[in-house]
Protein backbone atom coordinates (compact mmCIF):
# COMPACT_ATOMS: atom_id res chain seq x y z
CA UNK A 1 96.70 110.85 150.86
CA UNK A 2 94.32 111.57 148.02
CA UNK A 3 95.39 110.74 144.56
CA UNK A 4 94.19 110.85 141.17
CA UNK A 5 94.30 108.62 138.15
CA UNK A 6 93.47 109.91 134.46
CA UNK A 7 92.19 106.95 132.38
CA UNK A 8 92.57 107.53 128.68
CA UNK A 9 93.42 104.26 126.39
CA UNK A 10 93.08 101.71 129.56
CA UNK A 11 89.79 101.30 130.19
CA UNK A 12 89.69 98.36 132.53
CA UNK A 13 90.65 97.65 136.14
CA UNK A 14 92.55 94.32 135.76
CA UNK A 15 96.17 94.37 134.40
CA UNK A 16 96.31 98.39 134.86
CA UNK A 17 99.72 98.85 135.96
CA UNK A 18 99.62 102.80 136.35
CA UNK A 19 95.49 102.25 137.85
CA UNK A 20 97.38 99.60 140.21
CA UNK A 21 100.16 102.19 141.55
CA UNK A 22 97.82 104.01 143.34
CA UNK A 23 96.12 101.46 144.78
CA UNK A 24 98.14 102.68 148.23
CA UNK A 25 96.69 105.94 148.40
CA UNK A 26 93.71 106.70 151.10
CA UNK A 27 91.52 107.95 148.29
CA UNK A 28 91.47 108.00 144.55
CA UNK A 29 89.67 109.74 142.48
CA UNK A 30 89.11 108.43 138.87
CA UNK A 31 88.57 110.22 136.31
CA UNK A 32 87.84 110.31 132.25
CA UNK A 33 87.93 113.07 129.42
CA UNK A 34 85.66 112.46 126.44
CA UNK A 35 87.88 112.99 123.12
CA UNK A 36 87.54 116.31 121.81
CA UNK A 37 86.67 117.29 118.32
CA UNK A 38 89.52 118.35 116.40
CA UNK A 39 88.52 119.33 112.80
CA UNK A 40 91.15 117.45 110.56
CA UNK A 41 91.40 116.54 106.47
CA UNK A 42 87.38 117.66 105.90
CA UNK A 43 86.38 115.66 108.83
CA UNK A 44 85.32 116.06 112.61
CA UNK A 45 83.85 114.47 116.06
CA UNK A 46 83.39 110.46 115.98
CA UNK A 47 80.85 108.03 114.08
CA UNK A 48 77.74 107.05 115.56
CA UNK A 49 79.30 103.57 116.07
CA UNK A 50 82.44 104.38 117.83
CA UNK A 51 80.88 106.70 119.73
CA UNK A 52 78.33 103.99 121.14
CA UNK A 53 81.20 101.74 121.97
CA UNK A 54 83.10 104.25 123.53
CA UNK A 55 80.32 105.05 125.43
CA UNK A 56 79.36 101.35 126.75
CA UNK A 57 82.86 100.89 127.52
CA UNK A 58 83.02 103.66 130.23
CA UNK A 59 79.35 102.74 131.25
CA UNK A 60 80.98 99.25 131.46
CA UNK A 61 83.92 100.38 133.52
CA UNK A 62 82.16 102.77 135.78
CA UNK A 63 80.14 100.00 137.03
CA UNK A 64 83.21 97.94 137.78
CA UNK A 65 84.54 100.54 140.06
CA UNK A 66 81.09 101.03 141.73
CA UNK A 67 81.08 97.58 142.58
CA UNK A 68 84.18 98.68 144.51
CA UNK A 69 83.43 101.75 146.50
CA UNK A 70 84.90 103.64 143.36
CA UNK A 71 83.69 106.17 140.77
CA UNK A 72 84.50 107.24 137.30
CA UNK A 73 84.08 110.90 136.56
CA UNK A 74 83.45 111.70 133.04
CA UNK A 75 84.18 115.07 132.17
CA UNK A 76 83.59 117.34 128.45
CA UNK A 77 86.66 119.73 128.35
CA UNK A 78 89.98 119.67 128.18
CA UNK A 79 92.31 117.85 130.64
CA UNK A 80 94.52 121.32 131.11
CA UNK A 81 91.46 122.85 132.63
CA UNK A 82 89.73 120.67 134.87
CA UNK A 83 92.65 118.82 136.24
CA UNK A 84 94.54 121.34 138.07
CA UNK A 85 91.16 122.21 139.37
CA UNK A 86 90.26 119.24 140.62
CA UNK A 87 93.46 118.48 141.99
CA UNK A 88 92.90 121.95 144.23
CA UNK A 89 88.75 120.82 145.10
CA UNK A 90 89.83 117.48 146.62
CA UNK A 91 93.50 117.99 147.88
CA UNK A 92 94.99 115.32 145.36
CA UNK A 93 98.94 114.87 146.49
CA UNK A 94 99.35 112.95 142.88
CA UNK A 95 98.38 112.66 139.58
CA UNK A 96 98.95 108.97 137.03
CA UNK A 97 98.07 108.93 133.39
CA UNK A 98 99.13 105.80 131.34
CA UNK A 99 101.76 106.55 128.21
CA UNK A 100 100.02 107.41 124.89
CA UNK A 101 101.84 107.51 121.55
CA UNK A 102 99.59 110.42 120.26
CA UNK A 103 101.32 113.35 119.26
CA UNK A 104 98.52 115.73 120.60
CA UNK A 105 97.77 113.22 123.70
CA UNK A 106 101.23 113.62 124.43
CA UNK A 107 101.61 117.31 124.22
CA UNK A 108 98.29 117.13 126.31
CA UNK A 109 100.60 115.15 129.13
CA UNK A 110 103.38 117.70 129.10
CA UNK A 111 101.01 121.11 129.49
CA UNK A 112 99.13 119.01 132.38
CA UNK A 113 102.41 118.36 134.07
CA UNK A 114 103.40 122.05 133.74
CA UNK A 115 100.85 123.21 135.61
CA UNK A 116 100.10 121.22 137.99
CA UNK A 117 101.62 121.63 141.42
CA UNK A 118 101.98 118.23 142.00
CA UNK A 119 103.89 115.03 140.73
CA UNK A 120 102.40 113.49 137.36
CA UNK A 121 103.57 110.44 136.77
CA UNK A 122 103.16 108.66 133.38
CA UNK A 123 102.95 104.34 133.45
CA UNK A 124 102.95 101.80 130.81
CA UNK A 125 100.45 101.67 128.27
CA UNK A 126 98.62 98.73 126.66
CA UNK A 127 101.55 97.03 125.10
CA UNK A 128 103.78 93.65 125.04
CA UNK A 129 106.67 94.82 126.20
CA UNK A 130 108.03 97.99 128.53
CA UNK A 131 109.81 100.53 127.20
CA UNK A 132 112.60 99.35 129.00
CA UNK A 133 112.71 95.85 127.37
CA UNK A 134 113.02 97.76 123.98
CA UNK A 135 115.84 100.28 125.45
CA UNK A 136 117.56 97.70 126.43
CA UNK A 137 118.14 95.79 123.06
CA UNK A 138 120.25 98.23 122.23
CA UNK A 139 120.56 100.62 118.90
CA UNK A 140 117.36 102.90 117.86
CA UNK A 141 114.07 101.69 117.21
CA UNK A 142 113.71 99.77 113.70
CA UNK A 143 111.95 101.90 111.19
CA UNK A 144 110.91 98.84 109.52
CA UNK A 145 108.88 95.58 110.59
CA UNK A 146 111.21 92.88 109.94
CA UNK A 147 113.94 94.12 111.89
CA UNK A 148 112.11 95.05 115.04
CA UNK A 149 110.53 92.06 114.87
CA UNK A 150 113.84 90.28 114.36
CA UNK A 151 114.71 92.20 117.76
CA UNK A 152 111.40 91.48 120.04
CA UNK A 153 110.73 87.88 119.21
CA UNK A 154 112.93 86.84 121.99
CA UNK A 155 111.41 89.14 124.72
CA UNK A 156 108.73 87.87 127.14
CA UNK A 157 105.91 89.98 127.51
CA UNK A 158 104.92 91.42 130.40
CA UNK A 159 102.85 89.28 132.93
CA UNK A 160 99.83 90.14 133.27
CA UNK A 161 98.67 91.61 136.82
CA UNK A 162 95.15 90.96 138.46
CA UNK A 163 92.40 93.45 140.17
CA UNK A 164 94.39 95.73 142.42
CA UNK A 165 92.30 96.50 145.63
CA UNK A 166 91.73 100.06 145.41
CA UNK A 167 91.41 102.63 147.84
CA UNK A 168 87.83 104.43 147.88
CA UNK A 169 86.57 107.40 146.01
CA UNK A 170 87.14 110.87 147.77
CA UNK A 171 84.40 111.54 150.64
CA UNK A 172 81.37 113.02 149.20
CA UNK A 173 82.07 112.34 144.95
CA UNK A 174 78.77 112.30 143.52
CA UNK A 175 79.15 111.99 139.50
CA UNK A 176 76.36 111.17 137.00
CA UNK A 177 76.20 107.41 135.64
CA UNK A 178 77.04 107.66 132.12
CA UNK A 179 74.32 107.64 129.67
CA UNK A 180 72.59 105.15 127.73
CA UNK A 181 74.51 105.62 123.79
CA UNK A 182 71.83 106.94 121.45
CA UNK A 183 73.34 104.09 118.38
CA UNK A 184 72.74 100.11 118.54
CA UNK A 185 74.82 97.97 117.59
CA UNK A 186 74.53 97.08 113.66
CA UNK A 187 72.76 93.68 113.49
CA UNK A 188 76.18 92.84 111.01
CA UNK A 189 78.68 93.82 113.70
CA UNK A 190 77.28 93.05 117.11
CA UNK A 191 79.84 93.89 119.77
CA UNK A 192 79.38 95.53 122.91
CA UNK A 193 81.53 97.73 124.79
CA UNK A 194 83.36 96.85 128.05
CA UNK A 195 85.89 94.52 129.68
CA UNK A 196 83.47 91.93 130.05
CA UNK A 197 82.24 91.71 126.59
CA UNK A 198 85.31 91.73 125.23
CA UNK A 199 86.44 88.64 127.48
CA UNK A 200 84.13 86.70 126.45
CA UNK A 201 84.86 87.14 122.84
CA UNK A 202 88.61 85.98 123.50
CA UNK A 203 86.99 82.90 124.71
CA UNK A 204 84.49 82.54 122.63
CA UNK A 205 86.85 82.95 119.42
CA UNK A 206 90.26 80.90 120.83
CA UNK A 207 88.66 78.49 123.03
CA UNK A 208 85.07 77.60 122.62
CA UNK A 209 85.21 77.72 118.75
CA UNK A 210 89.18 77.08 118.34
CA UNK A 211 89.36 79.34 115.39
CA UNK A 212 92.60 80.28 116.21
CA UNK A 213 94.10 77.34 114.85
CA UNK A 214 92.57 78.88 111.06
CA UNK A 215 93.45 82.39 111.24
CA UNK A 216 96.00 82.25 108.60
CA UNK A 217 93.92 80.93 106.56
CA UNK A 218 90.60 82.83 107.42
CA UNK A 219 92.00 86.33 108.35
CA UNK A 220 91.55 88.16 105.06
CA UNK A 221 87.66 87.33 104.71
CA UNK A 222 85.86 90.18 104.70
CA UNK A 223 83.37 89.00 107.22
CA UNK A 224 81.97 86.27 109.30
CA UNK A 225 81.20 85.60 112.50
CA UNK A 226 84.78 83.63 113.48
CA UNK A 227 87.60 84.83 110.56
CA UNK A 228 89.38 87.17 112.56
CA UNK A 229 89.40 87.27 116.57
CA UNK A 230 87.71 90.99 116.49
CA UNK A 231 89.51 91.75 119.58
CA UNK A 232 90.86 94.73 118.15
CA UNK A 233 88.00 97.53 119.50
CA UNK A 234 88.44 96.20 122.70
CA UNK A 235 92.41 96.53 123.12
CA UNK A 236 92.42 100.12 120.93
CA UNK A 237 90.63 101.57 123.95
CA UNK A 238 92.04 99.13 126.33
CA UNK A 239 89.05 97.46 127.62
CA UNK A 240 91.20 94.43 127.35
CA UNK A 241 94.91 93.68 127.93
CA UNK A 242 97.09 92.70 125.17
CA UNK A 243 99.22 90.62 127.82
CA UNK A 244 96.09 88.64 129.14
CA UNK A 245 95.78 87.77 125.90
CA UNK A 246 99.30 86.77 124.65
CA UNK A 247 99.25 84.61 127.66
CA UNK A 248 95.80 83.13 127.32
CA UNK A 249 97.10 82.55 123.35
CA UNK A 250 100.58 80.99 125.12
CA UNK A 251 98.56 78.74 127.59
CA UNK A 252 96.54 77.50 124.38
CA UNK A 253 99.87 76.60 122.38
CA UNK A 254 100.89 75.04 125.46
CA UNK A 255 97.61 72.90 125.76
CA UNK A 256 97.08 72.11 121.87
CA UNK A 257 100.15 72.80 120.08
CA UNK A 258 101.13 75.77 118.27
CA UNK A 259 100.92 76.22 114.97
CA UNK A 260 101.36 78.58 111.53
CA UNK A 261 97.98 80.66 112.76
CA UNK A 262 98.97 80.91 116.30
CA UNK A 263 101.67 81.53 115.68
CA UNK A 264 100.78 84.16 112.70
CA UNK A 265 98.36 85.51 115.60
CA UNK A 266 101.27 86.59 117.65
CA UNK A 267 103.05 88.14 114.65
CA UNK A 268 100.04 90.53 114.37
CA UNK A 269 100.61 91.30 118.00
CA UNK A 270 104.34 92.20 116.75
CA UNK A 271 102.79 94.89 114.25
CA UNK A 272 100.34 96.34 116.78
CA UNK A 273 103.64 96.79 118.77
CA UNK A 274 105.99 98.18 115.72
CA UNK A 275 103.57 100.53 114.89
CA UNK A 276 102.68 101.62 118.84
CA UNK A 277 107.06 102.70 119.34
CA UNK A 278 107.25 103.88 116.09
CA UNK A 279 104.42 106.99 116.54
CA UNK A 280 106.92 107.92 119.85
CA UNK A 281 109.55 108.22 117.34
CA UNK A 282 107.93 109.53 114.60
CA UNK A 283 106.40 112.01 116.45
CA UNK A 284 104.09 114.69 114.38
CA UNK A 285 105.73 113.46 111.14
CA UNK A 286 103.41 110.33 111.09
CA UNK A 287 100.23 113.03 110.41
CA UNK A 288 102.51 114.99 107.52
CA UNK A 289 101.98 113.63 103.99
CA UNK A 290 105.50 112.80 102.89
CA UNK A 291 106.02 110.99 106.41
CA UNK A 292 109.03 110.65 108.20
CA UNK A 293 111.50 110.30 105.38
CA UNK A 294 109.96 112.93 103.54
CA UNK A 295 109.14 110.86 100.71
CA UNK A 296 106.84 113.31 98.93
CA UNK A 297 104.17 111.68 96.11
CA UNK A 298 102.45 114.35 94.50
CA UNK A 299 98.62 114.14 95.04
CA UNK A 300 95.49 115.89 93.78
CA UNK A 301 92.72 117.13 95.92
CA UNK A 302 89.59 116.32 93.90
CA UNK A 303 86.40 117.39 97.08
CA UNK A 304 83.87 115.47 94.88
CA UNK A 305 85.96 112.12 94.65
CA UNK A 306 86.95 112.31 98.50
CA UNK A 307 83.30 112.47 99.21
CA UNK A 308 82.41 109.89 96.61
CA UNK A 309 84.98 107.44 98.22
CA UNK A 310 83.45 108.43 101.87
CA UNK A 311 79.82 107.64 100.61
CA UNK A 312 81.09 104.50 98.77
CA UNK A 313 79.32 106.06 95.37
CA UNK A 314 82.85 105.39 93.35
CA UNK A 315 83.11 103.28 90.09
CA UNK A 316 84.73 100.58 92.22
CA UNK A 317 81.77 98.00 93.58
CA UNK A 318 84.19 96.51 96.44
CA UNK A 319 85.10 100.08 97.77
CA UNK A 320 81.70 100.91 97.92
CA UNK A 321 80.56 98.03 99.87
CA UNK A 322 83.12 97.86 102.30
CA UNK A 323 82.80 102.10 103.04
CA UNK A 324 78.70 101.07 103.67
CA UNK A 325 79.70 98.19 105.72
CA UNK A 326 82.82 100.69 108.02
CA UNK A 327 79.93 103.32 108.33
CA UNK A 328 77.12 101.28 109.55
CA UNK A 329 78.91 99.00 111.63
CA UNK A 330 82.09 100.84 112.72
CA UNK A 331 84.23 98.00 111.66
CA UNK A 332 85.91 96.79 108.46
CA UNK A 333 88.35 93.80 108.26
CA UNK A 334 92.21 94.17 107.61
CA UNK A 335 92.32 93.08 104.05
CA UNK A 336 89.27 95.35 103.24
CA UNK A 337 90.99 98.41 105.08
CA UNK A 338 93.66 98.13 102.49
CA UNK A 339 91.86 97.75 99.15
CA UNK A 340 90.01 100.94 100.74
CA UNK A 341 92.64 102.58 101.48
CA UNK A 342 94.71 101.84 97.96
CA UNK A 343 91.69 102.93 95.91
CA UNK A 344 92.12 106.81 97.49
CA UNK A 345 95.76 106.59 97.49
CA UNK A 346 95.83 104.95 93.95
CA UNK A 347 92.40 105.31 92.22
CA UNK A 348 91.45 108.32 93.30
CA UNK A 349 95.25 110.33 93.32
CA UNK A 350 94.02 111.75 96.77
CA UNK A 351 96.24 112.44 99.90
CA UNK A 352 96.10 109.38 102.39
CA UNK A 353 95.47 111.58 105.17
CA UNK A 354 91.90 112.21 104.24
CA UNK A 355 91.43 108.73 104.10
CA UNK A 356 93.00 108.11 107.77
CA UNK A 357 91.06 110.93 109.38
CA UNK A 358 87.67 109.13 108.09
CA UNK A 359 88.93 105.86 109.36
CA UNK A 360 89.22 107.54 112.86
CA UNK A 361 86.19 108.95 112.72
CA UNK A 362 83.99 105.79 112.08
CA UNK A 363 86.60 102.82 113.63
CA UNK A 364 85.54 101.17 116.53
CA UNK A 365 89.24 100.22 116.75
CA UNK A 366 90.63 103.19 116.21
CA UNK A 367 94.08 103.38 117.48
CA UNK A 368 96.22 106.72 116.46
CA UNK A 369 99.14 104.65 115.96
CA UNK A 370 97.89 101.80 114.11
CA UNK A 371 95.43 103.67 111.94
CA UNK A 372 98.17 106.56 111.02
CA UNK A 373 100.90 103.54 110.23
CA UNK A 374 98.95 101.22 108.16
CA UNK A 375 97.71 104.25 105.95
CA UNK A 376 101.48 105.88 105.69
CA UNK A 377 102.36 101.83 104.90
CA UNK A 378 99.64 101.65 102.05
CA UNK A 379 100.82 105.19 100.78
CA UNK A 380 104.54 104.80 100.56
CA UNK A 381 105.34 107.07 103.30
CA UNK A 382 105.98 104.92 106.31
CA UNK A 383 107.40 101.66 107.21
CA UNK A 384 106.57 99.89 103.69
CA UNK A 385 110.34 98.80 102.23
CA UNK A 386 108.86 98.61 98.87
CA UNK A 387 107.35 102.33 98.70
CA UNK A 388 103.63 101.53 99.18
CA UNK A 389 101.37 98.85 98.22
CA UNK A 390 98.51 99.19 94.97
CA UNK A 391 96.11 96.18 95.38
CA UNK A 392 94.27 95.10 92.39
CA UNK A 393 90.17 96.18 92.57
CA UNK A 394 89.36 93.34 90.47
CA UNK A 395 91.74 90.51 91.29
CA UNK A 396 90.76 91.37 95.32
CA UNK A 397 86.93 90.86 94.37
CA UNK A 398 87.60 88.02 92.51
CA UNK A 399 89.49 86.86 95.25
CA UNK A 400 87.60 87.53 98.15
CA UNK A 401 84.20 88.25 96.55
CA UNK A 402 83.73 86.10 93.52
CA UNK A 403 79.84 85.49 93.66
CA UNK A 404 79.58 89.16 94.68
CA UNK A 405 77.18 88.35 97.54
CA UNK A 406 79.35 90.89 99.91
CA UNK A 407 78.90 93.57 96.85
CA UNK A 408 75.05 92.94 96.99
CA UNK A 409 74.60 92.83 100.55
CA UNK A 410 76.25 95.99 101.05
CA UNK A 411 74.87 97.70 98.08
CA UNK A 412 77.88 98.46 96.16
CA UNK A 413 76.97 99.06 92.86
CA UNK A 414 76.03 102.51 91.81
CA UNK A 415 75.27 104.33 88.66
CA UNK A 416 78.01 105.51 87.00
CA UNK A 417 79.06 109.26 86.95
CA UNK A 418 81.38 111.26 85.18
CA UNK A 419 84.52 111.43 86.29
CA UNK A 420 84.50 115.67 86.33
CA UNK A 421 82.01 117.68 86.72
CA UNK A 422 81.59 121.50 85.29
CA UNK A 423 79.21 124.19 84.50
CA UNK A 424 79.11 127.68 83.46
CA UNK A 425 80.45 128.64 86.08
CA UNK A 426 83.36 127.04 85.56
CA UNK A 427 84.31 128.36 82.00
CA UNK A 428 86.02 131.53 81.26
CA UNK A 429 84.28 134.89 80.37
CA UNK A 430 84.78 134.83 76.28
């Protein structure tokens, strides 16, 4: 029996619960749909960056399933077209896709489903814990951190599983190998793409260089090669499991004690998690501006300061830098992310949307649910019990960037320009 598995945020063989329930078919045929461009706030298709790591990732993964009489096909288009086709071309008896918390991936899901003539059966994602650990707590899902924290710190994670041995491809699949990505890396941000790569930076970061055992202290730097574990690119397009590496982070705790930033590490793992269950609850309301609760803040659109902000040409040295360094490297570090994101919220007046949809665009980690909940958090729209968060330009450079050497190398400062801009054009006929 020929079956048919639909990799979307799982990009990796090992620890692939839905890639591992087909593993009893006769034949499998994988396959992969790059992201289409949705126009969205002013902004459309991905950064050079994130589309180069995108792209080694699935060059990374189809040569992991070559190595095992598999294939990866990957296809431009839209799931609802080529899948029921496919599924007629090479007799597939049923379909698996992975749970997404997307509103649109979703919706995707559901209009596959309907017309399809076969079974299509949705697994667990790249999370902790199943969705039935969280139903079975009991009550609905916290809207804010503390409490659903409260609620999951008790829960085991999920084991991790190993390399399923998978059936082969479907007699006769020829597919193209998937291009070499037109980007490099930036020399600032070198990270590669793939399962492999992103192994060895877990290692690397907790065990060769034990800079676990700083994070607290080191994780709002704004870069460096060992503040933060970086791991994030890797698990938003699940080139890596988040259980292997709770349970690598576990066996180190075991081994050399835990402590505040292990222990602080596994907390973050918590928020990735909040925010993951709370975009299945949220549902299209974490894309509207007032979010969920309807908690409306009335905003401006000013074009010329959204694209100032986006060029990093504001009055605001810090901003500046840190939009250079997110669109030449793809990356930007947590604490950065939020004095970006509070200077267009706060600064600039402008509606945090904009500000999210560039984010996706250029992330290397970006992650629908994460990226949509942080900015809702910063905004006062989401999750935040205190109504949004306004972080101090000034005090955060002094802070974080009191010689200014991240301001320099990143070119921050700019002229200055006037804050509006008119001309004749713009003045009534006397």
């Amino acid at each position: 029996m020929t079956e048919l598995y639909w990799f979307r945020n799982e990009l990796r063989i090992e620890d692939n619960p839905g890639l591992a329930a087909h593993a009893g078919a006769s034949h499998l045929l994988c396959v992969y749909f790059w992201p289409r461009s949705r126009g969205w706030c002013n902004v459309t298709g991905l950064g050079e960056q994130r589309e180069r790591f995108l792209t080694e990732s699935l060059a990374a993964l189809q040569a992991e399933l070559r190595e095992r009489d598999q294939e990866l096909m990957v296809l431009q288009g839209p799931p609802q077209q080529w899948l029921p086709e496919l599924v007629e071309r090479y007799s597939v008896k049923r379909v698996g896709v992975s749970r997404s918390p997307g509103v649109y991936e979703r919706r995707e899901v559901e209009q596959v489903a309907h017309l399809l003539e076969v079974p299509l059966i949705v697994h667990e994602g790249n999370t902790l814990f199943a969705a039935g650990q969280l139903a079975g707590q009991g009550g609905g899902l916290p809207v804010q951190y503390t409490p659903f924290r409260n609620r999951v710190q008790g829960l085991e994670a999920e084991h991790p599983v190993g390399v399923p041995a998978l059936p082969p491809r479907p007699n006769g699949l020829n597919v193209r190998t998937v291009p070499e990505p037109s980007a490099r890396p930036h020399p600032a941000f070198i990270v590669r793409g793939g399962t492999a790569a992103g192994h060895d930076r877990l290692r690397a970061w907790m065990l060769r260089e034990r800079a676990v055992d700083s994070y607290k202290d080191t994780r709002n730097e704004l870069e460096g090669l060992f503040f933060s574990s970086f791991l994030s690119p890797w698990l938003a397009n699940g080139s890596v499991s988040i259980r292997r590496v709770a349970r690598l982070l576990r066996d180190y705790e075991q081994e050399h004690g835990a402590n505040e930033s292990t222990r602080h590490l596994y907390s973050e793992f918590f928020w990735r998690e909040f925010f993951h269950w709370r975009a299945y609850e949220d549902g299209a309301s974490l894309f509207h501006a007032a979010g969920r609760k309807q908690r409306r803040h009335l905003r401006t659109f000013e074009p010329r300061n959204f694209a100032r902000w986006c060029a990093g040409a504001t009055d605001y040295p810090l901003v500046n830098a840190l939009m250079h360094q997110l669109v030449a490297t793809g990356w930007m570090s947590n604490r950065g992310r939020q004095i970006a994101a509070s200077c267009l919220v706060n600064e600039l007046n402008l509606d945090w949307r904009y500000g999210a949809a560039f984010f996706e665009k250029h992330l290397l980690d970006y992650d629908v649910a994460s990226n949509y909940g942080n900015w809702q958090y910063i905004a006062g729209v989401g999750a935040d019990p205190r109504g949004g968060r306004h972080f101090n330009i000034d005090k955060q450079a002094a802070l974080y960037d009191p010689d200014g050497a991240f301001v320099q190398r990143w070119e921050g400062e700019c002229a200055p320009q006037p804050e509006f801009v008119v001309d004749a054009a713009d003045w009534p006929i006397a």
